[in-house]
C-alpha atoms as a PDB file:
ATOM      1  CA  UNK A   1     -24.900 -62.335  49.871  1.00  0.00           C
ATOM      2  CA  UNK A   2     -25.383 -59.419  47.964  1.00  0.00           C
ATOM      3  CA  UNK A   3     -22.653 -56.822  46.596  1.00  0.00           C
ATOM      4  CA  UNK A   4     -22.507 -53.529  46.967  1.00  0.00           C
ATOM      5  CA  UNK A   5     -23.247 -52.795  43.447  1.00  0.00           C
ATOM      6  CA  UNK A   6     -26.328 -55.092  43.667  1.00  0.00           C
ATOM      7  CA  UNK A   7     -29.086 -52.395  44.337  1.00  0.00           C
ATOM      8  CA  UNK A   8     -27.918 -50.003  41.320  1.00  0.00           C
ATOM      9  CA  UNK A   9     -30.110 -49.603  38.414  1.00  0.00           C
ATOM     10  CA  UNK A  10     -27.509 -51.568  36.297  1.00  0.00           C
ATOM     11  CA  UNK A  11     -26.596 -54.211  38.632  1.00  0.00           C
ATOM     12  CA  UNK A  12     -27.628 -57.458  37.012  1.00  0.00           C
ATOM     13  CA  UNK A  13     -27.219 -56.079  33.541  1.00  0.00           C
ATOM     14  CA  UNK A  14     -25.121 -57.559  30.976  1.00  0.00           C
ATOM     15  CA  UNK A  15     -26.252 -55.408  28.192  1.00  0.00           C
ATOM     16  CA  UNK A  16     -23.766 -52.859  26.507  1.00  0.00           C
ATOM     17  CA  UNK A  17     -26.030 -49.857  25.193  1.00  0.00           C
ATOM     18  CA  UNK A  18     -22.970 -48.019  24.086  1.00  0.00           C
ATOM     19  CA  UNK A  19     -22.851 -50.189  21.225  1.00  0.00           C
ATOM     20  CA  UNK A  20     -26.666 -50.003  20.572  1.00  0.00           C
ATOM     21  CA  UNK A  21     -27.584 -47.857  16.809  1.00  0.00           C
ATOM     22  CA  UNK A  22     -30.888 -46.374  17.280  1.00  0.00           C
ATOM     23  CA  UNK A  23     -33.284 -47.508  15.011  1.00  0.00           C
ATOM     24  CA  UNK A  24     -34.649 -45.159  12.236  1.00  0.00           C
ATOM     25  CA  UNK A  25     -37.708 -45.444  10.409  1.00  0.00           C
ATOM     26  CA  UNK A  26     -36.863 -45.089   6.771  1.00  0.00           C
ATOM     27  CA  UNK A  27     -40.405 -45.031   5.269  1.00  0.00           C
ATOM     28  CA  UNK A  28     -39.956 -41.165   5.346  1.00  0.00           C
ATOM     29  CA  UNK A  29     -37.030 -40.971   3.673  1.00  0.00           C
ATOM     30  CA  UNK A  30     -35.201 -40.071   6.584  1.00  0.00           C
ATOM     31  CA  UNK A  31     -32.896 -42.681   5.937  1.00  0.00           C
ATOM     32  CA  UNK A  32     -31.215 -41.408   2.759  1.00  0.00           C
ATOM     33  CA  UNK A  33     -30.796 -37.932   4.629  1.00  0.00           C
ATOM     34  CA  UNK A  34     -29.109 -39.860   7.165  1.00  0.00           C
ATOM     35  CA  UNK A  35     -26.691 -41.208   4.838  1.00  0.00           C
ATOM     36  CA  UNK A  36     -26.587 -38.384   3.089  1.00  0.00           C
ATOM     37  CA  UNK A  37     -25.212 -36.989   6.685  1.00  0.00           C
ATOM     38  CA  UNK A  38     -23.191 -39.765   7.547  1.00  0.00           C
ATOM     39  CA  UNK A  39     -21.164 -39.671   4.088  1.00  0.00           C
ATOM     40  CA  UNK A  40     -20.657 -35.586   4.541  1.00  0.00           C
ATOM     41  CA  UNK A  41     -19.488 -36.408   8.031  1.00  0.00           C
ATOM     42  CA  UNK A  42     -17.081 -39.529   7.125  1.00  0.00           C
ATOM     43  CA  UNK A  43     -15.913 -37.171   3.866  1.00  0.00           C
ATOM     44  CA  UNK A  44     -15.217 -34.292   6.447  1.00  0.00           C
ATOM     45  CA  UNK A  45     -13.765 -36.479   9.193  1.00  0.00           C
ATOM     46  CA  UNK A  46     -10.942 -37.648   5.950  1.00  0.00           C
ATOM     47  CA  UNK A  47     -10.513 -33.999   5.033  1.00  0.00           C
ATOM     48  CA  UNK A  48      -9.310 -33.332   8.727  1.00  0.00           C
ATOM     49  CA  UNK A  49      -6.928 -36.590   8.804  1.00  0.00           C
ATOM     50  CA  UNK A  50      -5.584 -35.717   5.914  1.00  0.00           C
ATOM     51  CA  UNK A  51      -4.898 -31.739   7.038  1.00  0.00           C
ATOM     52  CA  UNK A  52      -2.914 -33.420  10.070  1.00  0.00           C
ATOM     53  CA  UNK A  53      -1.327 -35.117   8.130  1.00  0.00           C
ATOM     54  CA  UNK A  54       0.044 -32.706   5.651  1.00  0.00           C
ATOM     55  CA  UNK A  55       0.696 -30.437   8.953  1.00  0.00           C
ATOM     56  CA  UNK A  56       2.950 -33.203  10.575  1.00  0.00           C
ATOM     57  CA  UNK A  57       4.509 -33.931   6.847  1.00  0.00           C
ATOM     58  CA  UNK A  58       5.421 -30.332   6.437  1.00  0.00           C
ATOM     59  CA  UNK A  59       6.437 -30.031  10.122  1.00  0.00           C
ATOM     60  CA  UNK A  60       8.889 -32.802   9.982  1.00  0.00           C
ATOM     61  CA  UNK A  61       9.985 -31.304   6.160  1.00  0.00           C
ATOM     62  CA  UNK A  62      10.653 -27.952   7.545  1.00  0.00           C
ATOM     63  CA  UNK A  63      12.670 -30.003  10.802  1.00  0.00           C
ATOM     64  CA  UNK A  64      14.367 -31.814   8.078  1.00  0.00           C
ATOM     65  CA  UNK A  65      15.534 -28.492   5.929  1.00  0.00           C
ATOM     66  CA  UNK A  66      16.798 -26.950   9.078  1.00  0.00           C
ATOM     67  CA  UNK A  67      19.293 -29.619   9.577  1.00  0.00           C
ATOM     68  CA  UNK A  68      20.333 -30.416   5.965  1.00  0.00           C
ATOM     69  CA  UNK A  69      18.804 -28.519   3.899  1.00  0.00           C
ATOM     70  CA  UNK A  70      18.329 -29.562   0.079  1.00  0.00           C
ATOM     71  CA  UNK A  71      20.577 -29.337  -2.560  1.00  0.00           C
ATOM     72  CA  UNK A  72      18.147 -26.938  -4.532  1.00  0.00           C
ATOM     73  CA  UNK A  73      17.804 -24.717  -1.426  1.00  0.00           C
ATOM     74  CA  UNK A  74      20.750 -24.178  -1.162  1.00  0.00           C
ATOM     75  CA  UNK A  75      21.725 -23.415  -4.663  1.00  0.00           C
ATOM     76  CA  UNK A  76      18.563 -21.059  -4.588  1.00  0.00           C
ATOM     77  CA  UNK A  77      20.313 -19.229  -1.991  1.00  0.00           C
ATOM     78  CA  UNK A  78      23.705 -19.139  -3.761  1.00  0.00           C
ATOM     79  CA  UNK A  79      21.982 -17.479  -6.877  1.00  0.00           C
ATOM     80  CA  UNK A  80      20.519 -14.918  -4.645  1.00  0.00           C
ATOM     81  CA  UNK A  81      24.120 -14.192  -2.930  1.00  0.00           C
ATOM     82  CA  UNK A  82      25.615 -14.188  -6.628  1.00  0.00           C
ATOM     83  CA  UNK A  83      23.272 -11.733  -7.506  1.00  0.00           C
ATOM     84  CA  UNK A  84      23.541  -9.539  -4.570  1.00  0.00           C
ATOM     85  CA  UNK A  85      27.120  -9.729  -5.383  1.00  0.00           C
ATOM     86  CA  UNK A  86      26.610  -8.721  -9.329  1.00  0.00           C
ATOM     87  CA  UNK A  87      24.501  -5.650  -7.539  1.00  0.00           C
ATOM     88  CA  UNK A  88      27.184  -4.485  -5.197  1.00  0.00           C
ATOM     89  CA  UNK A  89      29.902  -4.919  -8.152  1.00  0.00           C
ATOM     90  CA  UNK A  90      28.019  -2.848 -10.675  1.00  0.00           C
ATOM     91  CA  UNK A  91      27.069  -0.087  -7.890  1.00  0.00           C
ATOM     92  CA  UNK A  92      31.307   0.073  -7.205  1.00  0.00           C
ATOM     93  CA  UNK A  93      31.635   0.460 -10.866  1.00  0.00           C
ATOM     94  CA  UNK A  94      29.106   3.765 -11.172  1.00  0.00           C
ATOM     95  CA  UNK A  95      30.638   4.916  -8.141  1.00  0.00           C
ATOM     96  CA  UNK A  96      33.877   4.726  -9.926  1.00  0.00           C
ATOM     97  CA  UNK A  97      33.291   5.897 -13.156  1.00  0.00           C
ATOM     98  CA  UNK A  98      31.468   9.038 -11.358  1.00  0.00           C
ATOM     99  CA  UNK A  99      34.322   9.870  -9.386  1.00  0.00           C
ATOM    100  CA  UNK A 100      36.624   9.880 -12.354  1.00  0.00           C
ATOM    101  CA  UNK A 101      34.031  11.340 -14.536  1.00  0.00           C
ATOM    102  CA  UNK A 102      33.748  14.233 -11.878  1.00  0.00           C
ATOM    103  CA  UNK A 103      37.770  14.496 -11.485  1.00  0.00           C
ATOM    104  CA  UNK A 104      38.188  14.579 -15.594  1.00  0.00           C
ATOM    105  CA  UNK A 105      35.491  17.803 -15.112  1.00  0.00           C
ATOM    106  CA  UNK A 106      37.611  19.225 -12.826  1.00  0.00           C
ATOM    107  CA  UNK A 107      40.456  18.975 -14.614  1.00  0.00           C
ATOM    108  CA  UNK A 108      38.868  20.362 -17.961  1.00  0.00           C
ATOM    109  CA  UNK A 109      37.309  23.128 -16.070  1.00  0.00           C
ATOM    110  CA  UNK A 110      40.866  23.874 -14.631  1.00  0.00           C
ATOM    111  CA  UNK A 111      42.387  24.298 -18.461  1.00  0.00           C
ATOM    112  CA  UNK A 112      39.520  26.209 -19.853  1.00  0.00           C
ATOM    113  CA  UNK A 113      40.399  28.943 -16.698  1.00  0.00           C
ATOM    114  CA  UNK A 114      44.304  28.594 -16.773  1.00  0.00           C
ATOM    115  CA  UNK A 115      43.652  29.249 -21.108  1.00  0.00           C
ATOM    116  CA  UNK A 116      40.684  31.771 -20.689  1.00  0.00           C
ATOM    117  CA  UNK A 117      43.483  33.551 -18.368  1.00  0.00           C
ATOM    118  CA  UNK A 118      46.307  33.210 -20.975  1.00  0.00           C
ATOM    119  CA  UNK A 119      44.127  34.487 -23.682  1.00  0.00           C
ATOM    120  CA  UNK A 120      42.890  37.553 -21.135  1.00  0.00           C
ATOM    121  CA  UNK A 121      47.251  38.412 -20.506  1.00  0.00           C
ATOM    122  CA  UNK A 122      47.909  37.938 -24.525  1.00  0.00           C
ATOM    123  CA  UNK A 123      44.620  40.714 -25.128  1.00  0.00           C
ATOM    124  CA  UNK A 124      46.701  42.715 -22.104  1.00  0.00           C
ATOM    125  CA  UNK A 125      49.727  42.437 -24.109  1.00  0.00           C
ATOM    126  CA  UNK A 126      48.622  43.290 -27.204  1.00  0.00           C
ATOM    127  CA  UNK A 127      46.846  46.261 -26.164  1.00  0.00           C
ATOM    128  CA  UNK A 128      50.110  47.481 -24.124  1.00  0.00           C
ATOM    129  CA  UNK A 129      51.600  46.885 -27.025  1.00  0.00           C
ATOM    130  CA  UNK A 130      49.574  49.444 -29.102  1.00  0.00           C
ATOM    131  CA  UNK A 131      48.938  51.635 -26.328  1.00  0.00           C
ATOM    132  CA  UNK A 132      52.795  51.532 -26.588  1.00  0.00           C
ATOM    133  CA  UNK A 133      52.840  52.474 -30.658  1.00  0.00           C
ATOM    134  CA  UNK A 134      50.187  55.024 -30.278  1.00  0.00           C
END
C-alpha cells in the first residue's frame, strides 16, 4: 500500500523549489542593487564566454597555421631569410676586402724594405766609392 519513498519528507510533493526566485522586498531599494548585481554578473558571465571563445578561435588559428600556414607568414619569413642572407653576403664581402686589404699591406711593406735596402747598398757604394778616391 505504501512505497518506500512514502514516509520521506518529500514524498507526496509535487512542488519543484529549484525553480522557486525568492521574493525581495523592494521598498528599500534593495531591488535596484539587485539588478544592479544581476546586470554586473550577466555582463561578467559574457566577458568569460567571450574569453573562451577567443581562446578556442586562436587555438584552432594557431592549429590551422601549423598545417598551412598563410601566405603572409610565410612571406614574413622569406623576408627575414632574405635578409639574413643580405647579412651573411655583406659580412663575406668585409671579410674579403680585409684580407686583400691586409695582403696589398704586405706587399707594400715588402717594397718599402726591398727599396729602403737598395737605397742602404747604393749609400754603401757610393761611400766605397769615395773611400776608394780618397
Amino acid at each position: 500500500m505504501f512505497g518506500l519513498g512514502s514516509f520521506s519528507s518529500q514524498a507526496f510533493c509535487s512542488i519543484d523549489y529549484t525553480s522557486i526566485q525568492p521574493t525581495i522586498d523592494t521598498h528599500d531599494g534593495g531591488g535596484i542593487k539587485r539588478k544592479g548585481f544581476e546586470k554586473k554578473l550577466a555582463e561578467a558571465r559574457l566577458k568569460l564566454i567571450e574569453a573562451k571563445k577567443e581562446q578556442r578561435l586562436a587555438r584552432r588559428q594557431a592549429i590551422t597555421d601549423l598545417v598551412s600556414p598563410t601566405p603572409k607568414k610565410i612571406l614574413k619569413k622569406i623576408i627575414e631569410a632574405t635578409k639574413e642572407i643580405k647579412e651573411i653576403e655583406q659580412e663575406q664581402r668585409e671579410y674579403v676586402n680585409t684580407y686583400y686589404l691586409e695582403a696589398e699591406l704586405a706587399r707594400i711593406q715588402a717594397h718599402y724594405e726591398i727599396m729602403r735596402i737598395m737605397r742602404i747598398q747604393a749609400q754603401d757604394e757610393e761611400d766605397a766609392i769615395l773611400a776608394l778616391l780618397l
